[in-house]
Protein backbone atom coordinates (compact mmCIF):
# COMPACT_ATOMS: atom_id res chain seq x y z
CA UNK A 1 -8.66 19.67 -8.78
CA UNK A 2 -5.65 19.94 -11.79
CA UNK A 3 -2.86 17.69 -11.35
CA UNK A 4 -1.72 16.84 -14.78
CA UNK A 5 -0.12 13.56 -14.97
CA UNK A 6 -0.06 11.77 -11.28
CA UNK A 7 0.67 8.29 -9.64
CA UNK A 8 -2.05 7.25 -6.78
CA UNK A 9 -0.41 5.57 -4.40
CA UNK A 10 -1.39 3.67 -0.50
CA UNK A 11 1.62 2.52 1.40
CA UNK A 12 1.78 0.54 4.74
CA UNK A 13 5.26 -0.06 5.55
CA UNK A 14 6.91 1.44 2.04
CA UNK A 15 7.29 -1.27 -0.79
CA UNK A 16 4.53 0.32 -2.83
CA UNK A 17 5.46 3.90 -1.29
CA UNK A 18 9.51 2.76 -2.85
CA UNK A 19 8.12 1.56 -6.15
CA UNK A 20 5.55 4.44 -6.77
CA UNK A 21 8.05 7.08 -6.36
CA UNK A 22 11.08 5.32 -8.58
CA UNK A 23 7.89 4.92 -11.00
CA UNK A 24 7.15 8.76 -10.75
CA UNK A 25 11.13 10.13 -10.42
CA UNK A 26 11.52 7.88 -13.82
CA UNK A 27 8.76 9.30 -15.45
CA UNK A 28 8.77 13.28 -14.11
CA UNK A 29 5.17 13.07 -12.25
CA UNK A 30 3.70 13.71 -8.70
CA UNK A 31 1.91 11.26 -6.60
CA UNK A 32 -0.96 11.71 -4.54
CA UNK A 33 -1.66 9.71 -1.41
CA UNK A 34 -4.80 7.51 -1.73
CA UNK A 35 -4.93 7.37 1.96
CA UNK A 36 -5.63 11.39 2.71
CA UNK A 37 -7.51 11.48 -0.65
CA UNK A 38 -9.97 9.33 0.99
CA UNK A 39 -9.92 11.03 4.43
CA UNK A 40 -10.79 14.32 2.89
CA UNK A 41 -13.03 13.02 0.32
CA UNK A 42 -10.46 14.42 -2.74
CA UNK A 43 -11.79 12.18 -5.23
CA UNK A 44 -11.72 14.83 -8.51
CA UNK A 45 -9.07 15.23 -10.48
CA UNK A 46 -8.25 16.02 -14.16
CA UNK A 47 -5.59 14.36 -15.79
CA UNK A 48 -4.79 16.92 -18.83
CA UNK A 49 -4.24 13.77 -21.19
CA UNK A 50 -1.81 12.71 -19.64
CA UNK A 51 -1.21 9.02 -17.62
CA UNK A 52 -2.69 7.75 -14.51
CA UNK A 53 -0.88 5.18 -12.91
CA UNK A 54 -2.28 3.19 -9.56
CA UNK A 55 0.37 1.60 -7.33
CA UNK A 56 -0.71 -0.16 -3.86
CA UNK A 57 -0.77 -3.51 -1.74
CA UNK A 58 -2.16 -6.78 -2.12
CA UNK A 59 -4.50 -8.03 0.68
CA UNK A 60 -6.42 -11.21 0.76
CA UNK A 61 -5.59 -11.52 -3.00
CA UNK A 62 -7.59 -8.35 -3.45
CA UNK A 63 -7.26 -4.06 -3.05
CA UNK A 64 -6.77 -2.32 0.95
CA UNK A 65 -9.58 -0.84 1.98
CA UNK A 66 -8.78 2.77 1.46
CA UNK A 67 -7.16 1.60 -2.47
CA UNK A 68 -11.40 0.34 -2.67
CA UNK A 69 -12.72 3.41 -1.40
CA UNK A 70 -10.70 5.16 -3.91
CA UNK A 71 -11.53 3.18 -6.80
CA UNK A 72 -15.79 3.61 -5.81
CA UNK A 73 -15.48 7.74 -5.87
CA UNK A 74 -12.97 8.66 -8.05
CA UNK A 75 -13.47 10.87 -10.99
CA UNK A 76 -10.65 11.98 -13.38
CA UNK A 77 -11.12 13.97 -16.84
CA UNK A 78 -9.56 13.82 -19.76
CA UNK A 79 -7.11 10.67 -18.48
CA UNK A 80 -4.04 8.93 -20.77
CA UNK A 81 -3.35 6.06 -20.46
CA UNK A 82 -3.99 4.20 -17.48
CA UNK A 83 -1.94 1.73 -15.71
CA UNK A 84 -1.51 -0.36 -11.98
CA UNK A 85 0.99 -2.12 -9.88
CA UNK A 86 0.21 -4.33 -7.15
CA UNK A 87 2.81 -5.23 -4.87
CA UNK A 88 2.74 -8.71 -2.87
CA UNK A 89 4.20 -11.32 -1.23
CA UNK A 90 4.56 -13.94 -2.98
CA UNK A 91 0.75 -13.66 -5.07
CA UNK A 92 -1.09 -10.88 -6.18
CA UNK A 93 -4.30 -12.38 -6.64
CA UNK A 94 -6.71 -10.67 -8.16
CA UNK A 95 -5.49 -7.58 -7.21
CA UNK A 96 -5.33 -5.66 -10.89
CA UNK A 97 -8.05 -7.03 -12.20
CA UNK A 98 -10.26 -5.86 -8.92
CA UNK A 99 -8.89 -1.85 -9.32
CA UNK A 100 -10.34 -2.32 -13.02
CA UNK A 101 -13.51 -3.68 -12.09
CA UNK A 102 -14.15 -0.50 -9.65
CA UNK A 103 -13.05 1.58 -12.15
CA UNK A 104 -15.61 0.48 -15.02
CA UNK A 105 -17.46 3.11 -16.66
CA UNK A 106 -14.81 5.80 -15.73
CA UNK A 107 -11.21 4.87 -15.90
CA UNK A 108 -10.06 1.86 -18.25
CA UNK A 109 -6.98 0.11 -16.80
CA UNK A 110 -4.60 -0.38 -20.11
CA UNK A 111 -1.90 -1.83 -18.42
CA UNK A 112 -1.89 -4.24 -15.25
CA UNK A 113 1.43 -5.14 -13.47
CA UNK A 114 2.87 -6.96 -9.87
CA UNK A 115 5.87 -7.14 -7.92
CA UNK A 116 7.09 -9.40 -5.31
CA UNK A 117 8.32 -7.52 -2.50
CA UNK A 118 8.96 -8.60 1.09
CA UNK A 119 5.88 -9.67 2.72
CA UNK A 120 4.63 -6.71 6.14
CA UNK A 121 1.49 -9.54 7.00
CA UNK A 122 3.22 -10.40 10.37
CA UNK A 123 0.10 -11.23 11.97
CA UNK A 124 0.03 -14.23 9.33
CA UNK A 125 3.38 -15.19 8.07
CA UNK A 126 7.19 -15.24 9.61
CA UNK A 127 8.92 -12.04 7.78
CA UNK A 128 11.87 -12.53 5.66
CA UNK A 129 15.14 -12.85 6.82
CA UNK A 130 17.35 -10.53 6.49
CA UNK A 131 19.36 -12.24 3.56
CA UNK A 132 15.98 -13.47 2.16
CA UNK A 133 14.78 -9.58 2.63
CA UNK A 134 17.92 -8.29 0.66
CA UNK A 135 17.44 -11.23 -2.31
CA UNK A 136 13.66 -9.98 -2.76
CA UNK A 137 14.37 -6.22 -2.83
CA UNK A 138 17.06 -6.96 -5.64
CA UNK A 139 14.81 -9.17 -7.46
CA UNK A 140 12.04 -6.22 -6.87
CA UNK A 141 14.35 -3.25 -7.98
CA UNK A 142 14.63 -5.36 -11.39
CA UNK A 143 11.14 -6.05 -11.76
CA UNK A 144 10.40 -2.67 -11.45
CA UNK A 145 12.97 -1.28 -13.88
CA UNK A 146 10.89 -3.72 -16.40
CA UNK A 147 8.07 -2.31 -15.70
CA UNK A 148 9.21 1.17 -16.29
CA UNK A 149 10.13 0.35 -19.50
CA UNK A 150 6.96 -1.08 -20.45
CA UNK A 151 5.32 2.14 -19.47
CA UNK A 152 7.62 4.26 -21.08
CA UNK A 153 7.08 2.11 -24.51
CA UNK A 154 3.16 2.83 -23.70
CA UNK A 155 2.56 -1.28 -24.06
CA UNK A 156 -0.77 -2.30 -23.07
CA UNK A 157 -2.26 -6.02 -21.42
CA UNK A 158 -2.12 -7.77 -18.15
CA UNK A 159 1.72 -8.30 -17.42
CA UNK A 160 1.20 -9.79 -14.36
CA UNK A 161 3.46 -12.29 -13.46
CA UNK A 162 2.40 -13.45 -9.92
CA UNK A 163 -1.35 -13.83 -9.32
CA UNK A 164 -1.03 -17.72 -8.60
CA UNK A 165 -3.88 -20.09 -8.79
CA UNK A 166 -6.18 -19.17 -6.24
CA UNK A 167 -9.52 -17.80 -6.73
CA UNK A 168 -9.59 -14.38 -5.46
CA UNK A 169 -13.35 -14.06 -5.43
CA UNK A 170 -13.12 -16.17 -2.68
CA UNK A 171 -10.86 -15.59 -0.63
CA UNK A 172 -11.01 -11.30 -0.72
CA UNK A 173 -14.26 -11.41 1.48
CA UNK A 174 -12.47 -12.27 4.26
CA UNK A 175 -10.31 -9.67 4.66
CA UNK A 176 -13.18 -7.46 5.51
CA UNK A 177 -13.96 -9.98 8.65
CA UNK A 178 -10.61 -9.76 9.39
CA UNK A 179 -9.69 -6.26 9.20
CA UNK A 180 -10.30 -5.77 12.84
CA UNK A 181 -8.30 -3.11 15.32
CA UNK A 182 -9.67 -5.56 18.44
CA UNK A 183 -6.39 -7.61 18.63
CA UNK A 184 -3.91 -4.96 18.20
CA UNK A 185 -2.74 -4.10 21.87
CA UNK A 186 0.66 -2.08 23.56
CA UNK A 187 3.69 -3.82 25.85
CA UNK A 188 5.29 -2.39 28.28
CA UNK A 189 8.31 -1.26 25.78
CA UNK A 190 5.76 2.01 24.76
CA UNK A 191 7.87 5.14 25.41
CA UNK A 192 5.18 7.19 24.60
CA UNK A 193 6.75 8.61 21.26
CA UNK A 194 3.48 8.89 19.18
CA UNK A 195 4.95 7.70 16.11
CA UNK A 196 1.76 5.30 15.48
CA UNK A 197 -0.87 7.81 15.60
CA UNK A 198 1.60 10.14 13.23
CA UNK A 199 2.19 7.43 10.52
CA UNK A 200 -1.15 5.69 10.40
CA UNK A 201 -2.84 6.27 6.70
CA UNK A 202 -6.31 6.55 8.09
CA UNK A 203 -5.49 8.31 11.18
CA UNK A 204 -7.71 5.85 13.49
CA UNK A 205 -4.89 5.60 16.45
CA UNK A 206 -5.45 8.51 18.80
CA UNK A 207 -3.61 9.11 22.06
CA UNK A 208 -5.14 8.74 25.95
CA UNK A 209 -3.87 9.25 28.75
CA UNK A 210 -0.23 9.13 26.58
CA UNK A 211 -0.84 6.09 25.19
CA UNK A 212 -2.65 4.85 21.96
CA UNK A 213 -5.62 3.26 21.01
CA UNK A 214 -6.92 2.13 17.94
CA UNK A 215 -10.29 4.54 17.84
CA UNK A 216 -12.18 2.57 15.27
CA UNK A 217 -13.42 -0.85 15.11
CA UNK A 218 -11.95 -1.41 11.75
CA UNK A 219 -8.86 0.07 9.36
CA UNK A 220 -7.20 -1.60 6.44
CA UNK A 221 -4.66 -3.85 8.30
CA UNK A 222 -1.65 -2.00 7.22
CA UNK A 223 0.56 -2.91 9.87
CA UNK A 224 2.36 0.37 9.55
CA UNK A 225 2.06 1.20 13.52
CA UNK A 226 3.26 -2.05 14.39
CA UNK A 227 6.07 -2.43 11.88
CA UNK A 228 7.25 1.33 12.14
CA UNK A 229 6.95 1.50 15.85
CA UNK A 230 10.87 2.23 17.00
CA UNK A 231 10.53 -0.03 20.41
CA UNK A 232 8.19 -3.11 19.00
CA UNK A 233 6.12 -2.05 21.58
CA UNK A 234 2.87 -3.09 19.56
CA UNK A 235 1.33 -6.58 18.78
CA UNK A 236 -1.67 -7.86 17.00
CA UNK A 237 -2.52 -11.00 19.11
CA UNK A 238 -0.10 -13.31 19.93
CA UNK A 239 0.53 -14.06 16.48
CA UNK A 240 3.38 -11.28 16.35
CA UNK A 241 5.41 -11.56 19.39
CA UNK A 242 8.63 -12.14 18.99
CA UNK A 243 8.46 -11.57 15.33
CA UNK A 244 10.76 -9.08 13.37
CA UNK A 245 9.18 -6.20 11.81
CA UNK A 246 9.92 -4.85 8.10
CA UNK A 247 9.15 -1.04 6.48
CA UNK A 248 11.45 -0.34 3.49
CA UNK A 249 14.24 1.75 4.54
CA UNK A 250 13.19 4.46 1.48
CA UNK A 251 10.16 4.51 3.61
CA UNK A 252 11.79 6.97 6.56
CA UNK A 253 11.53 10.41 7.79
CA UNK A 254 12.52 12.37 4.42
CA UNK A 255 9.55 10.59 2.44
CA UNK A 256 7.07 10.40 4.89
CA UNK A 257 7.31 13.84 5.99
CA UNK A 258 6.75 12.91 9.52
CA UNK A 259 10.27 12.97 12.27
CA UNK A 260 10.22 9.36 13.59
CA UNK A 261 11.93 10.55 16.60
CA UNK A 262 13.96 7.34 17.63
């Protein structure tokens, strides 16, 4: 597969979707969507010389699932430069420094990067506020002009600014215990719209009977169906009732390509 020049990118609810494509209108590339790149197995590409850049979540202080998968298979020729940015809540972890590891041998990570961005775990924290939401975006939309700068000046190190002081070895194998479908479940505010099988990366919600259900025992804990869903008619557990959802409003109906009909 040719794509000369690219930006691989997974996105739940749209902070890394919003900060991947400012990244790639800034620097005239494509991006290509880790998630279907995994469901169909795409993992060749050639990179004409030219820059590779990785953009994605942070979960459990480590990569998503399908941002792991990714990093196992892939295969890119005659790559640039190489660079990541790992978007989290308030930590990143060891988010950067995982993608290199999985890349060893094939890809070498020159340039490593975060950003704090509002925080989508609802099954594990209170969201933002809405002032609180507004201050981090701001705060993000600077961050990330500095980090297109960097790129642009082709500087190279860990620029990280947010990993914190937890050990990430530790606390990433979790997240694959976790990472469970079991506990997500529908109220009776479902109007049958079908918007959470259409936006889910991995495509494990399927439709009976008019409603969904979460066909596989595990996905990456994205929250995207619950966050995006127009009627909060999903929870996961009890944990996220009566909770306030969040997807980045860049994240809507003329990115994703999909009508979110309400």
């Amino acid at each position: 597969m040719v794509v000369n020049s690219m930006i691989f990118v997974f996105s739940g609810t749209g902070n890394s979707y919003h900060v991947a494509r400012r990244i790639a209108d800034e620097l005239g590339v494509g991006m290509v969507d880790i998630a279907a790149a995994v469901r169909y197995k795409r993992f060749g590409y050639d990179a004409g010389g030219e820059d590779i850049g990785f953009v994605f979540p942070t979960y459990y202080y480590g990569l998503p699932a399908m941002v792991r998968t990714l990093a196992e298979n892939i295969v890119v020729r005659n790559p640039g430069r190489v660079f990541c940015v790992a978007t989290c809540g308030e930590e990143s972890g060891g988010a950067c420094e995982m993608l290199a590891e999985k890349l060893e041998g094939r890809l070498k990570v020159d340039a490593s990067y975060d950003i704090v961005v509002p925080d989508n775990s609802i099954f594990a924290f209170e969201p933002p506020t809405p002032e609180e939401e507004k201050a981090i975006l701001e705060a993000a939309e600077a961050e990330t002009d500095a980090i297109i700068a960097s790129i642009k000046a082709g500087e190279s190190g860990d620029f990280c600014k947010h990993k914190g002081d937890r050990d990430w070895r530790e606390i990433y194998p979790k997240y694959d215990e976790m990472r469970v479908t079991e506990p997500f479940s529908i109220n009776d505010k479902c109007i049958e719209c079908r918007v959470c099988e259409e936006v889910c990366p991995e495509q494990v919600i399927k439709i009976y009977h008019r409603k969904p259900v979460w066909d596989e025992e595990k996905c990456s804990l994205c929250m995207c169906c619950l966050e995006l869903c127009p009627k909060q008619a999903i929870e996961y557990g009890e944990s996220t009732v009566g909770r306030r959802r969040f997807y980045h409003k860049d994240y809507y109906e003329k990115r994703l390509g999909i009508k979110l009909r309400y």
